[in-house]
C-alpha atoms as a PDB file:
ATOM      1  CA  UNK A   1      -4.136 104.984  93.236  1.00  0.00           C
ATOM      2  CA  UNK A   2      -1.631 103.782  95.634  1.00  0.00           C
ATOM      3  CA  UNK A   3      -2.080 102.063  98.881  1.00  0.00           C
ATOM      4  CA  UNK A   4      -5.946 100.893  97.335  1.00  0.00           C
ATOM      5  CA  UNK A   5      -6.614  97.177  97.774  1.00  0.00           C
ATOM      6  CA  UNK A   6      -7.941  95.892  94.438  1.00  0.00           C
ATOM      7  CA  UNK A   7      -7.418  92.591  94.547  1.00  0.00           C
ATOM      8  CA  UNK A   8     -11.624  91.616  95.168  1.00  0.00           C
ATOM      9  CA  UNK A   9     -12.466  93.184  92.526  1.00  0.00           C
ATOM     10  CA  UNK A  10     -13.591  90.479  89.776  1.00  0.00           C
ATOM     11  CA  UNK A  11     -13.405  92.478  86.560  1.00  0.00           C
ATOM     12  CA  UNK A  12     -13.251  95.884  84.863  1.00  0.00           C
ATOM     13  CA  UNK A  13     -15.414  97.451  82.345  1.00  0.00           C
ATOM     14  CA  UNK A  14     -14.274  99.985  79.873  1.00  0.00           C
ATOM     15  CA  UNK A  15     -16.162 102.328  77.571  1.00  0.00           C
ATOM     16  CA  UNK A  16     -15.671 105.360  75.337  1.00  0.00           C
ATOM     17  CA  UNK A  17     -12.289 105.898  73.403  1.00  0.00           C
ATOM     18  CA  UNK A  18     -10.717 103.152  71.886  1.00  0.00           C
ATOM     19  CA  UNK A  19      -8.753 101.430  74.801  1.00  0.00           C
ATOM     20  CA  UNK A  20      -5.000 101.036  74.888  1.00  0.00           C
ATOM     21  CA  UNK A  21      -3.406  97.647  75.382  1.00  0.00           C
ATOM     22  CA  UNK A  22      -0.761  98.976  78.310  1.00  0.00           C
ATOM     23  CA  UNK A  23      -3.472 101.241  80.093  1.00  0.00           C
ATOM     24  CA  UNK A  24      -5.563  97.560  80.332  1.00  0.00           C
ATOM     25  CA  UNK A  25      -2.733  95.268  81.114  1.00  0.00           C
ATOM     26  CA  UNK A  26      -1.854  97.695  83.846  1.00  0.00           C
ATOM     27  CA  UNK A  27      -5.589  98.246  85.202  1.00  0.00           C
ATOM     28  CA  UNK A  28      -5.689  94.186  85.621  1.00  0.00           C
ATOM     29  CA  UNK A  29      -2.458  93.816  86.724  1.00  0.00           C
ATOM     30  CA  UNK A  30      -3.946  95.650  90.360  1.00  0.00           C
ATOM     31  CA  UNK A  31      -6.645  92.962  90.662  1.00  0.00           C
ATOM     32  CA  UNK A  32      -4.489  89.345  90.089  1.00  0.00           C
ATOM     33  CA  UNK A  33      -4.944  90.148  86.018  1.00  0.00           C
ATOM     34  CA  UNK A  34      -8.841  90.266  86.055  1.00  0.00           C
ATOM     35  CA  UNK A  35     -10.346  90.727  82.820  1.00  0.00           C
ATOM     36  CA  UNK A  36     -11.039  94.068  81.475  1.00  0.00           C
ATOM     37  CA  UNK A  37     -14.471  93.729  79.781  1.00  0.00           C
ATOM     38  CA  UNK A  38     -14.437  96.628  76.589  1.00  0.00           C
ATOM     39  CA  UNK A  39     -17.957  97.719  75.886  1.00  0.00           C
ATOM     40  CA  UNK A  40     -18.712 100.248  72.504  1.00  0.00           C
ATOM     41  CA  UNK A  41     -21.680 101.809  71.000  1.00  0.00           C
ATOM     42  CA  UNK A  42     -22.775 105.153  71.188  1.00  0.00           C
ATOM     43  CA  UNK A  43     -25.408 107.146  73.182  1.00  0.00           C
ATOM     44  CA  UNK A  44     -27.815 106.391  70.244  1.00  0.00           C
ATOM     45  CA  UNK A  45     -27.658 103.166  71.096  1.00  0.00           C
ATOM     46  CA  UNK A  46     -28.956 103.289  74.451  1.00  0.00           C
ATOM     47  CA  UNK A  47     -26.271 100.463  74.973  1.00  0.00           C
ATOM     48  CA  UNK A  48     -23.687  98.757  72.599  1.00  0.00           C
ATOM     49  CA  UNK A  49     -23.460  96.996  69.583  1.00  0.00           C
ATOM     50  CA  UNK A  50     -19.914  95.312  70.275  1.00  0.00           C
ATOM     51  CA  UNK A  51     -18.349  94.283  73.773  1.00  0.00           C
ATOM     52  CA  UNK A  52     -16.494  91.744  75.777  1.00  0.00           C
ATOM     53  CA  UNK A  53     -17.999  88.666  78.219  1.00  0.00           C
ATOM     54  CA  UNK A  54     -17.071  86.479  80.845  1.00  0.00           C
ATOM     55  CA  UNK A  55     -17.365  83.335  78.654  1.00  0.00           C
ATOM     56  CA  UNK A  56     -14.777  83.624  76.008  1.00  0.00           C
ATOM     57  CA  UNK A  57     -10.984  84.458  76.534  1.00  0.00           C
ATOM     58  CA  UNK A  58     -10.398  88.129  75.962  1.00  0.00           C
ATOM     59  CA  UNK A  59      -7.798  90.139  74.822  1.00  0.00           C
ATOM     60  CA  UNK A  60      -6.950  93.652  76.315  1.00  0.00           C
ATOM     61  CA  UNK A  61      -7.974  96.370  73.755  1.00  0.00           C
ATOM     62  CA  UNK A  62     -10.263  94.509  72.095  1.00  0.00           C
ATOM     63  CA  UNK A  63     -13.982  93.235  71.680  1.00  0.00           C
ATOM     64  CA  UNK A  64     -14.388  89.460  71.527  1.00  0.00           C
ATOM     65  CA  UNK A  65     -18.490  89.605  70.151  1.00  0.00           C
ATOM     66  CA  UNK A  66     -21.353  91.531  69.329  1.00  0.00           C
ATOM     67  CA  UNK A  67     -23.689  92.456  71.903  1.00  0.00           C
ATOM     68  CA  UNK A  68     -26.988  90.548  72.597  1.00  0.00           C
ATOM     69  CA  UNK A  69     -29.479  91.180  70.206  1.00  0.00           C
ATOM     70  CA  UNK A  70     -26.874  92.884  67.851  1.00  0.00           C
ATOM     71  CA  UNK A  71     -25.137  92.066  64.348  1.00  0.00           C
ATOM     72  CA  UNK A  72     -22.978  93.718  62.411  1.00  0.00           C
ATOM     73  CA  UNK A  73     -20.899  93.299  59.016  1.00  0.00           C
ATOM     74  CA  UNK A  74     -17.382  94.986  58.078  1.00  0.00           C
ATOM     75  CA  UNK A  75     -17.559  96.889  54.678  1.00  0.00           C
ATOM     76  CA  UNK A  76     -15.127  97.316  52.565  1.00  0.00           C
ATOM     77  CA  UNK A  77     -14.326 100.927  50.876  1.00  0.00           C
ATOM     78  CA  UNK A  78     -17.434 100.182  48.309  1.00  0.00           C
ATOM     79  CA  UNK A  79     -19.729  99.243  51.066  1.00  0.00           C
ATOM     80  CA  UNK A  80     -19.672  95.657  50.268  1.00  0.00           C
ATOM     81  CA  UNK A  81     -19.909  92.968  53.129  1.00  0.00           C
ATOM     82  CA  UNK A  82     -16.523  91.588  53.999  1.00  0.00           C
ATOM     83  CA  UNK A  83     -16.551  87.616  54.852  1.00  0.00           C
ATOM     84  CA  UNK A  84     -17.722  87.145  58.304  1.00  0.00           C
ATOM     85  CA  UNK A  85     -14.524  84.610  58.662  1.00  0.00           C
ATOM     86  CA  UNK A  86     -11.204  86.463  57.791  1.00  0.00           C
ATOM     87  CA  UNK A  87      -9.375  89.187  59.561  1.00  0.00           C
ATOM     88  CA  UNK A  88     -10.032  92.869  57.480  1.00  0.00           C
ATOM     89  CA  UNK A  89     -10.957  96.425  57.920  1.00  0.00           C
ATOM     90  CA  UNK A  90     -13.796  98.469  57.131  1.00  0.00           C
ATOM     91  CA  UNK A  91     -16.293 100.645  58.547  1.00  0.00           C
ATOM     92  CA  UNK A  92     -18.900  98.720  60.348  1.00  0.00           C
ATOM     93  CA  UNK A  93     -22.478  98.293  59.016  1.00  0.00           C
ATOM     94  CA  UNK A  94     -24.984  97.305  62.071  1.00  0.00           C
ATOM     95  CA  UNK A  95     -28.693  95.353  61.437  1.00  0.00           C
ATOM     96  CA  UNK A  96     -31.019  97.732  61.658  1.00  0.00           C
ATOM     97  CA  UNK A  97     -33.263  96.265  64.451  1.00  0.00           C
ATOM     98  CA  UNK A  98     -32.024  95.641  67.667  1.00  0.00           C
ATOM     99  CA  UNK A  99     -32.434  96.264  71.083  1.00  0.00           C
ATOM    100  CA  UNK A 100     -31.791  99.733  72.265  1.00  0.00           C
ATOM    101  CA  UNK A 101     -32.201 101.317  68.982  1.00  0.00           C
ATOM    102  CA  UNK A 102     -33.413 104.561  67.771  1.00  0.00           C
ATOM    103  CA  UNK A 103     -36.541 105.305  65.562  1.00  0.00           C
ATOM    104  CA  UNK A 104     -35.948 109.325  65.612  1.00  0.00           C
ATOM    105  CA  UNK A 105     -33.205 111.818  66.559  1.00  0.00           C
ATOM    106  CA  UNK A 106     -33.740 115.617  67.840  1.00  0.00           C
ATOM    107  CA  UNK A 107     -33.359 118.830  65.369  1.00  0.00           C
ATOM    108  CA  UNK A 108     -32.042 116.405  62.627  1.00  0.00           C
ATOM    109  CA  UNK A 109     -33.633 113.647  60.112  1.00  0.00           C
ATOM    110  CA  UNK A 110     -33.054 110.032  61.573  1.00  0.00           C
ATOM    111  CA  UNK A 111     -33.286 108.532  58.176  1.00  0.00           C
ATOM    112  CA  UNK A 112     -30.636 110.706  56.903  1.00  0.00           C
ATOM    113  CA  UNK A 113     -28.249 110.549  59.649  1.00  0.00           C
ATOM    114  CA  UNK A 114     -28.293 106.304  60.043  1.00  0.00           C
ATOM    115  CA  UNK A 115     -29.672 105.400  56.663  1.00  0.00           C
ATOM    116  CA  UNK A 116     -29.050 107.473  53.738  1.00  0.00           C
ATOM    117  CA  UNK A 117     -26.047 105.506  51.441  1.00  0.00           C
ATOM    118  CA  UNK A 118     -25.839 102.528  53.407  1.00  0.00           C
ATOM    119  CA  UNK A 119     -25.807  99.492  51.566  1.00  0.00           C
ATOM    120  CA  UNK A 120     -28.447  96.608  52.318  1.00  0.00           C
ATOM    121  CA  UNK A 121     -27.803  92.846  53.300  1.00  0.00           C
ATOM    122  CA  UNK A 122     -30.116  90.342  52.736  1.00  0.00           C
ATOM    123  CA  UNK A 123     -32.513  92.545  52.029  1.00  0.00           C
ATOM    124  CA  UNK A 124     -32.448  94.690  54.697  1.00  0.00           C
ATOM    125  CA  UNK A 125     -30.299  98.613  54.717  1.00  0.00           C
ATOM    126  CA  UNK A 126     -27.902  98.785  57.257  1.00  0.00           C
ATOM    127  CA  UNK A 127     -27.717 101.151  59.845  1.00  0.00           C
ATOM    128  CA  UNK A 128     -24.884 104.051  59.658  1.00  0.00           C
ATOM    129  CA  UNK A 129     -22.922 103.746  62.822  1.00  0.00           C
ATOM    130  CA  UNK A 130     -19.827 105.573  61.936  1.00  0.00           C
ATOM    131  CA  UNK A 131     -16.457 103.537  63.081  1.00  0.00           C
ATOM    132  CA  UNK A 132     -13.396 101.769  62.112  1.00  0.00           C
ATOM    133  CA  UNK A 133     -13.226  98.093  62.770  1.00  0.00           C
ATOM    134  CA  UNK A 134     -10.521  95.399  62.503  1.00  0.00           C
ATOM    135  CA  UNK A 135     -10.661  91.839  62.543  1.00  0.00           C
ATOM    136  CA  UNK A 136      -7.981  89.597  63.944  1.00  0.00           C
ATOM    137  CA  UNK A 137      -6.551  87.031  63.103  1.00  0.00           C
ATOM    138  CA  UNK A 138      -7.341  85.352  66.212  1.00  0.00           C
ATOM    139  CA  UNK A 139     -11.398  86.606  65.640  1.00  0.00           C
ATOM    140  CA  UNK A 140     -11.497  89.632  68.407  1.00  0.00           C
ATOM    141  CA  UNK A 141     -12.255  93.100  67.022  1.00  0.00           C
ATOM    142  CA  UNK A 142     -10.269  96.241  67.602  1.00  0.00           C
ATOM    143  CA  UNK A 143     -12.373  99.934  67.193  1.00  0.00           C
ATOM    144  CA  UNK A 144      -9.468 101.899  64.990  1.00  0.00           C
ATOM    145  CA  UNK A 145     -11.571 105.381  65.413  1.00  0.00           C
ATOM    146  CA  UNK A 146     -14.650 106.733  63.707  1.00  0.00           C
ATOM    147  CA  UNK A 147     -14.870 106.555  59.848  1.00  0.00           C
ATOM    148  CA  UNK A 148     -14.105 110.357  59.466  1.00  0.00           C
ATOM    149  CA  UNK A 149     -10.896 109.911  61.255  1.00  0.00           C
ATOM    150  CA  UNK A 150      -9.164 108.189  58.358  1.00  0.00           C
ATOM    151  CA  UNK A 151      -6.936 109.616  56.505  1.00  0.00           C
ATOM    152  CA  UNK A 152      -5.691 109.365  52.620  1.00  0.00           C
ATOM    153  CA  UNK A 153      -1.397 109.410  52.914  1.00  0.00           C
ATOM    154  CA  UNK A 154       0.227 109.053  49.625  1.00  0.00           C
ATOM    155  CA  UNK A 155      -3.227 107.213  47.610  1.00  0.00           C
ATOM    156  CA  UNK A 156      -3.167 105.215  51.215  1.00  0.00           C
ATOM    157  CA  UNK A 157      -5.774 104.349  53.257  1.00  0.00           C
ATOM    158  CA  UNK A 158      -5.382 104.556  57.030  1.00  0.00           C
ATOM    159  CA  UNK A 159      -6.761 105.089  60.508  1.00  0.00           C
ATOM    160  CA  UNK A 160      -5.456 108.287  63.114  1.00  0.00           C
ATOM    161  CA  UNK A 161      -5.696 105.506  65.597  1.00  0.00           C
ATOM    162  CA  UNK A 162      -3.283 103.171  64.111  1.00  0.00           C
ATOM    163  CA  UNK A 163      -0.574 106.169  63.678  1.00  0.00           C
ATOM    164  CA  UNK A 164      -1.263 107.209  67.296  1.00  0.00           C
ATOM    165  CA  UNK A 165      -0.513 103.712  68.894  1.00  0.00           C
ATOM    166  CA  UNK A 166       2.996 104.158  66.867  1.00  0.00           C
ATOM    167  CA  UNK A 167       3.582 107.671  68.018  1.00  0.00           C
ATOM    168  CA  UNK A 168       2.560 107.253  71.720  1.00  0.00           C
ATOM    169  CA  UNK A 169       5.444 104.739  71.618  1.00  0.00           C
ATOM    170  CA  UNK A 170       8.299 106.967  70.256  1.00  0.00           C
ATOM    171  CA  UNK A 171       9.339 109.040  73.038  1.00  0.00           C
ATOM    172  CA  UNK A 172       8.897 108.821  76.485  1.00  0.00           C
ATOM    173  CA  UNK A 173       7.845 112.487  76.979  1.00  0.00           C
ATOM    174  CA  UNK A 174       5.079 111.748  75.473  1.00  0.00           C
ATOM    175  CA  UNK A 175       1.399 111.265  77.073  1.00  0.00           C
ATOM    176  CA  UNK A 176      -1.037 111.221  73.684  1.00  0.00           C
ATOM    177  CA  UNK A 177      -0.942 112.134  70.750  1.00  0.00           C
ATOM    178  CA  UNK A 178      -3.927 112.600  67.907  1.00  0.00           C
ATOM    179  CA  UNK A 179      -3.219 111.884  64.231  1.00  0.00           C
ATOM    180  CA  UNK A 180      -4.847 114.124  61.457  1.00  0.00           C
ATOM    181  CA  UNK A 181      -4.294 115.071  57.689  1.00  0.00           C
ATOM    182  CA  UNK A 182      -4.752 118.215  56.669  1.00  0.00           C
ATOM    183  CA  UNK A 183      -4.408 119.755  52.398  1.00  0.00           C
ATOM    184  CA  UNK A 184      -2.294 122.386  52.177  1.00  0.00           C
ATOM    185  CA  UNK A 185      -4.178 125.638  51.622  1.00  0.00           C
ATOM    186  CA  UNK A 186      -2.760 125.962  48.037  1.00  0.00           C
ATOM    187  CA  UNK A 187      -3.998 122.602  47.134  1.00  0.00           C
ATOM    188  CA  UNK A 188      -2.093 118.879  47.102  1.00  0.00           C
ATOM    189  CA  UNK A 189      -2.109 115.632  48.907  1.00  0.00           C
ATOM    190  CA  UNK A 190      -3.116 115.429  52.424  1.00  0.00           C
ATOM    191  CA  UNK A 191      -0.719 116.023  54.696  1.00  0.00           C
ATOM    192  CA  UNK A 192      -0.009 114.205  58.116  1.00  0.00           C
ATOM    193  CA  UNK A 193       0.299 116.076  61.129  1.00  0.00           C
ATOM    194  CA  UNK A 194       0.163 115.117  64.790  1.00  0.00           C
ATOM    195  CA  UNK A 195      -0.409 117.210  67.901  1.00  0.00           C
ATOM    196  CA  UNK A 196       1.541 116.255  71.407  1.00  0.00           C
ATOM    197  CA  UNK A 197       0.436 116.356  75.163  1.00  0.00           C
ATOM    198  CA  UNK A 198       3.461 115.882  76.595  1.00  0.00           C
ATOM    199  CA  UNK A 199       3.933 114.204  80.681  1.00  0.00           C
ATOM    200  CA  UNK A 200       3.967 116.934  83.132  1.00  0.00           C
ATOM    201  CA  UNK A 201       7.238 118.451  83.604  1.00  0.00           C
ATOM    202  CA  UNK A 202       8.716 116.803  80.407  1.00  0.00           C
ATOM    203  CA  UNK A 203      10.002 119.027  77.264  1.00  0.00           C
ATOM    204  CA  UNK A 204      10.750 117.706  73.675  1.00  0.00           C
ATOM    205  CA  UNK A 205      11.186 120.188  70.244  1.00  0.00           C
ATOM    206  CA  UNK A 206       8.796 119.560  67.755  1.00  0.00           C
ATOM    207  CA  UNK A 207      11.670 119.087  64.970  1.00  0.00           C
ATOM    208  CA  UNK A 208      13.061 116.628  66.912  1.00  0.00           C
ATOM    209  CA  UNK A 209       9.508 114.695  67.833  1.00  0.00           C
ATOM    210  CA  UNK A 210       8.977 114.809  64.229  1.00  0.00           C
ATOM    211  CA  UNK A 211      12.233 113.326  63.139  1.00  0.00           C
ATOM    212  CA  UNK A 212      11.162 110.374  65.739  1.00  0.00           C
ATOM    213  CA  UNK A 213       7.393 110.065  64.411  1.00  0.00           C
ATOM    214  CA  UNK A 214       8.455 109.994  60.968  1.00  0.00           C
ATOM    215  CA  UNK A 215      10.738 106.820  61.685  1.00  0.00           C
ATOM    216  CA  UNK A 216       8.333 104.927  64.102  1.00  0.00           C
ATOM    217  CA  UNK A 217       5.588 105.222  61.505  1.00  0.00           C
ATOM    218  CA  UNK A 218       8.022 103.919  58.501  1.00  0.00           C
ATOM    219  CA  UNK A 219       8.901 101.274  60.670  1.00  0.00           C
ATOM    220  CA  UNK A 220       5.801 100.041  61.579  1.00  0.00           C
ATOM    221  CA  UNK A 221       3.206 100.765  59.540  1.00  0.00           C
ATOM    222  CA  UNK A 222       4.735 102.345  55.684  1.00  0.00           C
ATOM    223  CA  UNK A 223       7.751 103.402  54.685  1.00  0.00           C
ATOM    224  CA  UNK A 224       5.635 105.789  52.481  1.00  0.00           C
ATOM    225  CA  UNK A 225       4.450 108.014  55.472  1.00  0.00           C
ATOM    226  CA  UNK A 226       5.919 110.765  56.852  1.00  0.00           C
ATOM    227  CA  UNK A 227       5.353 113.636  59.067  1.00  0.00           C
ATOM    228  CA  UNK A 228       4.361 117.298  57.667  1.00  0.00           C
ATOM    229  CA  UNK A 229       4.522 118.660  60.938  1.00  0.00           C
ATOM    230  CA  UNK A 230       3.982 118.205  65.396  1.00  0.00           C
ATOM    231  CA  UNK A 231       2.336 120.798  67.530  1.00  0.00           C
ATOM    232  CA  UNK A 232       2.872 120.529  70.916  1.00  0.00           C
ATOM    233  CA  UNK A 233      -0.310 121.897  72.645  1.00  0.00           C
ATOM    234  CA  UNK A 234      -1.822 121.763  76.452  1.00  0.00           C
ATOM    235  CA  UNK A 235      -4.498 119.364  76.368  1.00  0.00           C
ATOM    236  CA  UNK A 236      -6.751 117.820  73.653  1.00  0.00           C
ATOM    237  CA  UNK A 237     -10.469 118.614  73.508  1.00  0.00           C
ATOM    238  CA  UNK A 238     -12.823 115.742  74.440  1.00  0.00           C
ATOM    239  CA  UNK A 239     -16.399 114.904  74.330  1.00  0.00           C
ATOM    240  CA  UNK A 240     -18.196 113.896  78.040  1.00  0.00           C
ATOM    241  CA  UNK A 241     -16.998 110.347  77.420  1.00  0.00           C
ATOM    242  CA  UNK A 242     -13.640 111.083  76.806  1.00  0.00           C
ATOM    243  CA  UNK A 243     -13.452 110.557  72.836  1.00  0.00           C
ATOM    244  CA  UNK A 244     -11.052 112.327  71.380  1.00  0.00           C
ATOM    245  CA  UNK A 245     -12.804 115.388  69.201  1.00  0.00           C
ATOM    246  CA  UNK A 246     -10.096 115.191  66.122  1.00  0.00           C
ATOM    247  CA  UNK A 247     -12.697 117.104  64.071  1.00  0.00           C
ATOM    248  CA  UNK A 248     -11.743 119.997  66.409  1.00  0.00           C
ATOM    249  CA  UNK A 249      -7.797 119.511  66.565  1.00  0.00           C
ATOM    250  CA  UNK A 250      -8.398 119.216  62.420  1.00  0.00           C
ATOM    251  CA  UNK A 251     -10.806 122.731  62.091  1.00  0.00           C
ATOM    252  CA  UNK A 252      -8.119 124.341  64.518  1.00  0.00           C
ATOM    253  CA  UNK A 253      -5.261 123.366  62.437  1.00  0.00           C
ATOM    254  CA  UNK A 254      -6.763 124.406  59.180  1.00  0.00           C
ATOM    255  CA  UNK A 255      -7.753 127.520  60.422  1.00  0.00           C
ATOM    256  CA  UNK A 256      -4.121 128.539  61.199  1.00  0.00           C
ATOM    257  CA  UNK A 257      -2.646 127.104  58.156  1.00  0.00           C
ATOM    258  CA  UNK A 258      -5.081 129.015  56.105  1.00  0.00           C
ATOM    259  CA  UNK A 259      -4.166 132.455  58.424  1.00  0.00           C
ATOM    260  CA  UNK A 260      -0.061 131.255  57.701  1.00  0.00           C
ATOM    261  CA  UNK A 261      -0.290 131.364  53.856  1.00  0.00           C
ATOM    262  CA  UNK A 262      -2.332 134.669  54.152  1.00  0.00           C
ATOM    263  CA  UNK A 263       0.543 136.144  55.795  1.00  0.00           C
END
């Protein structure tokens, strides 16, 4: 990237996993601090159903608006519309018409897959997308990860996303890191545990790493939480767009507690 002139370029766009705040500051930064428009939807859109413009302030990380033809509502956990006017969380419930949409889906049933369980609103059923929103204070919206990516800590509801923004931030061998819970084989609570890509030529102990986690994450998010364990591994597995495939990190994980306690 060095020795590139940036500076004509007029804005960015950014789509696919949820963006991080210093990764868009520093992408401006090369271009006089030109904004970074965030676009998010999913390739059964045929588009997006949340993104950024050029005629509202923005905010780096986040979406300021829905995308044209496109509304949405944030449920809360018993699918109930949240007040279009105050910041929350929930899982995001889109209108079912809108440009780009779907009707069917290959080798799987469409009504199923979008429809089945959602709630309606104003007497239409919302359509299943499948992620994590927040609401600000200030009105943008922030993707916290897909709906399956939560996690239940201690009878606490919580996003990997929000734990991985803590951990990146807790030692500077780190590069990512991906938050999952996992049960114990013999039964219990849901465990946290966090896998580690660390910066090329850059070594950290997994004890220690822990120790670190389990203090950032008390500190900034619950004093309940703690780390089970950290796995330091290669690379993470991605889909074509770059999202993170937790599902993968959380089958692998399972699979070798499981062969652990039959040992």
């Amino acid at each position: 990237m060095e020795g590139l002139d940036w500076t004509k370029i007029r804005s960015f766009g950014s789509t696919g996993e949820t963006s991080n705040i210093d990764d868009d500051l520093w992408l401006s930064s090369k271009s006089f601090y030109s904004p970074v428009i965030e676009c998010c939807g999913g390739t059964e859109l045929a588009s997006s159903y949340i993104q950024g413009n050029h005629l509202q302030p923005q905010a780096f990380g986040a979406f300021s608006n829905a995308s044209m033809t496109t509304g949405f509502v944030i449920l809360d956990d018993y699918g109930a519309p949240r007040p279009d006017d105050q910041p929350c969380v929930g899982e995001v419930g889109l209108f079912p018409v809108y440009m780009g949409a779907t009707d069917r889906l290959l080798n799987a049933d469409h009504e199923e897959v979008y429809f089945k369980g959602m709630p309606t609103y104003k007497g239409v059923q919302l359509r299943r997308h499948g992620d994590i929103i927040k609401r600000t204070v200030g009105g943008y919206y922030i993707v916290q990860g897909r709906a399956d990516d939560t996690m239940n800590l201690g009878g606490i509801k919580t996003s990997s996303v929000e734990i991985e923004r803590v951990c990146d931030r807790a030692d500077e061998s780190i590069l990512e890191t991906a938050a999952i819970s996992l049960a114990p084989p013999t039964g219990g609570p849901e465990q946290l545990v966090v896998l580690v890509v660390l910066k090329k030529g850059c070594k950290a102990e997994p004890n220690d790493l822990k120790m670190k986690f389990s203090k950032a994450i008390q500190r900034n998010l619950n004093p309940l939480f703690k780390v089970s364990s950290v796995k330091i591994v290669a690379e993470f597995p991605r889909t074509a767009s770059n999202k993170l495939l937790r599902r993968v990190l959380r089958d692998q994980m399972r699979q070798q507690l499981s062969a652990q306690s039959e040992l």
